[in-house]
C-alpha atoms as a PDB file:
ATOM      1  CA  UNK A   1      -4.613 -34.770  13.084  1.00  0.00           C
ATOM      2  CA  UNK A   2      -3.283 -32.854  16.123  1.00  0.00           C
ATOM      3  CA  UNK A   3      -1.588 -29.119  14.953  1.00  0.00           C
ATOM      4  CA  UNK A   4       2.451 -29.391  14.794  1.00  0.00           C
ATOM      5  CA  UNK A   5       4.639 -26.951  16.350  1.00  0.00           C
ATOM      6  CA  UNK A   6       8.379 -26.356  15.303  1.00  0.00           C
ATOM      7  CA  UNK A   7      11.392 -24.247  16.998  1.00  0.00           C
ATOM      8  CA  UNK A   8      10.436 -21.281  15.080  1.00  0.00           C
ATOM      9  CA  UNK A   9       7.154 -20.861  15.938  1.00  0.00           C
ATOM     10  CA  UNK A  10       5.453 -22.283  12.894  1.00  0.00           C
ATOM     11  CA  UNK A  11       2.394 -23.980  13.412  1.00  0.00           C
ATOM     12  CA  UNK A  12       1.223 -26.615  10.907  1.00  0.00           C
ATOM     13  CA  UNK A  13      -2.709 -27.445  11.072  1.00  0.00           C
ATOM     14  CA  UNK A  14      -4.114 -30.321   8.590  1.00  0.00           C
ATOM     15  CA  UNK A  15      -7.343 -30.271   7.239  1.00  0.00           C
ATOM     16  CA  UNK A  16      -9.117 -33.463   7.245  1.00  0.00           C
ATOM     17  CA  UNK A  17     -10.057 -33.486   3.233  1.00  0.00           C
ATOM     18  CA  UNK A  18     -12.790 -36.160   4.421  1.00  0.00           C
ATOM     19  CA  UNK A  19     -16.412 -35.647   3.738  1.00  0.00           C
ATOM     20  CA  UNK A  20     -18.585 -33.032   2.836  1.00  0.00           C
ATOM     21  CA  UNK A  21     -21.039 -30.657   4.380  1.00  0.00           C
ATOM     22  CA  UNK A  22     -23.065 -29.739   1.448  1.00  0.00           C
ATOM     23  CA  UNK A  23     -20.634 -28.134  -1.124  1.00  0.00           C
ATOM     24  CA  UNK A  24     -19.549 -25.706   1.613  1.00  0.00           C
ATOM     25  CA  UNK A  25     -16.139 -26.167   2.804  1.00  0.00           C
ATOM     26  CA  UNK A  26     -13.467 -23.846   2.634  1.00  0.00           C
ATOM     27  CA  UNK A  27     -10.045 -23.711   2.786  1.00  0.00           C
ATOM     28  CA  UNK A  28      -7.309 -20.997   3.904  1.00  0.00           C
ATOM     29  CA  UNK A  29      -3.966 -20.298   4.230  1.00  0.00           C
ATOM     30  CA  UNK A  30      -2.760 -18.424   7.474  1.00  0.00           C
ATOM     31  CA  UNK A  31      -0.072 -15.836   7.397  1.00  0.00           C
ATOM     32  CA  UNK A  32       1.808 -14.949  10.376  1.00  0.00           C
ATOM     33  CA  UNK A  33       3.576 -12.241  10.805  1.00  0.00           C
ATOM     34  CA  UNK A  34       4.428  -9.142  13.504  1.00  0.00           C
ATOM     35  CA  UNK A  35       1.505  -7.577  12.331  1.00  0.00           C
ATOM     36  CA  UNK A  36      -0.803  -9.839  12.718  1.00  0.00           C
ATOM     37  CA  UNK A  37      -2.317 -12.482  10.547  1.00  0.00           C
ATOM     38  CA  UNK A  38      -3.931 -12.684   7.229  1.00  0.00           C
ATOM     39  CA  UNK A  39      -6.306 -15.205   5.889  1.00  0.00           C
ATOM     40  CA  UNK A  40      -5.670 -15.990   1.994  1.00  0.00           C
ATOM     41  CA  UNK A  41      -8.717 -18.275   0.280  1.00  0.00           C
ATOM     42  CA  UNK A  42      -7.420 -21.123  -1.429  1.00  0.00           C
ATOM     43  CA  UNK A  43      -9.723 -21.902  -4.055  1.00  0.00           C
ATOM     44  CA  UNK A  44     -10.119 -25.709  -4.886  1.00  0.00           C
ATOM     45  CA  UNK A  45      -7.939 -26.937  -8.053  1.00  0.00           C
ATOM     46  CA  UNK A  46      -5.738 -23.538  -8.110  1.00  0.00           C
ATOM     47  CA  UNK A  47      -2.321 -22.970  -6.437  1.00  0.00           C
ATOM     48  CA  UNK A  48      -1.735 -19.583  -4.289  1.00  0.00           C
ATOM     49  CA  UNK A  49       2.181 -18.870  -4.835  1.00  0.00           C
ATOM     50  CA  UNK A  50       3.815 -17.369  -1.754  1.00  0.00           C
ATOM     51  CA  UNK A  51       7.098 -15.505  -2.579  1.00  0.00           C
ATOM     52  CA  UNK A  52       9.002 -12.176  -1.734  1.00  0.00           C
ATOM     53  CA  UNK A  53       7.899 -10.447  -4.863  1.00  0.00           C
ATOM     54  CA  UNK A  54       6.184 -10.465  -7.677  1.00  0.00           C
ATOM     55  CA  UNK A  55       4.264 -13.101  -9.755  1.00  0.00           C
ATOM     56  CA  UNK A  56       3.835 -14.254  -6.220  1.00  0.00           C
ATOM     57  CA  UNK A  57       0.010 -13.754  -4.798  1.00  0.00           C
ATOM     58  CA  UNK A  58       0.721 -13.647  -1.180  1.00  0.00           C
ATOM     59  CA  UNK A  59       4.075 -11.054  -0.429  1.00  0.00           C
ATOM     60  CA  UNK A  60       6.003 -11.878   2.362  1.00  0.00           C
ATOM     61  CA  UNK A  61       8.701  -9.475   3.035  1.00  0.00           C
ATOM     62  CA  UNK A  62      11.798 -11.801   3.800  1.00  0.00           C
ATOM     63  CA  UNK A  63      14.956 -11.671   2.012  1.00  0.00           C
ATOM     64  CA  UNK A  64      15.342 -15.183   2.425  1.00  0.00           C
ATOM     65  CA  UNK A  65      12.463 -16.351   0.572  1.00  0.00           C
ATOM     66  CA  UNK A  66      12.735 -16.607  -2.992  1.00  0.00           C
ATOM     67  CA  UNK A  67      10.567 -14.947  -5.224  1.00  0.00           C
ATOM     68  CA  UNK A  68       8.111 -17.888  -5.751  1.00  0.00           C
ATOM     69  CA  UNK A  69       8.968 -19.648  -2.329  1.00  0.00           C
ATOM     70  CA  UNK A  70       6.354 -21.913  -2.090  1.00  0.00           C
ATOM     71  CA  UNK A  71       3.296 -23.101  -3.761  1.00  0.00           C
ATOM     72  CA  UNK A  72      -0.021 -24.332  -1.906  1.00  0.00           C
ATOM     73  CA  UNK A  73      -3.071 -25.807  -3.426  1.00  0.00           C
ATOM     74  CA  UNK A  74      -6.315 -27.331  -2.206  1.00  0.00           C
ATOM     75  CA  UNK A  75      -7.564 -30.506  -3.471  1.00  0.00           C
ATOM     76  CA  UNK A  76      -5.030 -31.025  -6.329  1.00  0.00           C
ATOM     77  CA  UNK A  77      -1.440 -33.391  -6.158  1.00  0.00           C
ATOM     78  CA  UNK A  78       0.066 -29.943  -7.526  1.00  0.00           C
ATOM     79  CA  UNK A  79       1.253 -29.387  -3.990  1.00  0.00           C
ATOM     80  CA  UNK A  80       4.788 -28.758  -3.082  1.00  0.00           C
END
C-alpha cells in the first residue's frame, strides 16, 4: 500500500503484516518532529502509548495532545 500524505505533513506508511522472513521482522513507530526523528520498537502483542506526559512511553511535547493521546500496537486488534 502506497504511503499517505495529509495537509499537515503527516505521512502514514502501512506495513504489509503478510508473510514471514524467518521470525525476523520488525516493526517501528516514526516520530517526527523539528528535531529530527526517532524510531520507537513496537514489540509484537504490546501497545506503545504516545501522550504529552506521563504514563505515556513516547513524550511528545504538544499541549494539544492529551496525556495518553494515542495507542499503537503491532499484531494485536488492541489498536486505536
Amino acid at each position: 500500500m502506497a504511503p499517505v500524505e495529509y495537509d499537515d505533513g503527516t505521512t502514514v506508511v502501512h506495513a504489509d503484516d503478510g508473510g514471514s522472513d524467518g521470525g525476523s521482522e520488525r516493526a517501528a513507530l516514526l516520530v517526527y518532529g523539528h528535531d529530527g526523528a526517532r524510531a520507537h520498537a513496537l514489540v509484537r502483542g504490546s501497545a506503545l502509548v504516545v501522550g504529552r506526559g506521563s504514563p505515556s512511553h513516547v513524550i511528545v511535547a504538544d499541549p494539544s495532545l492529551s496525556r495518553q493521546h494515542a495507542r499503537v500496537a503491532w499484531g494485536t486488534s488492541a489498536s486505536r
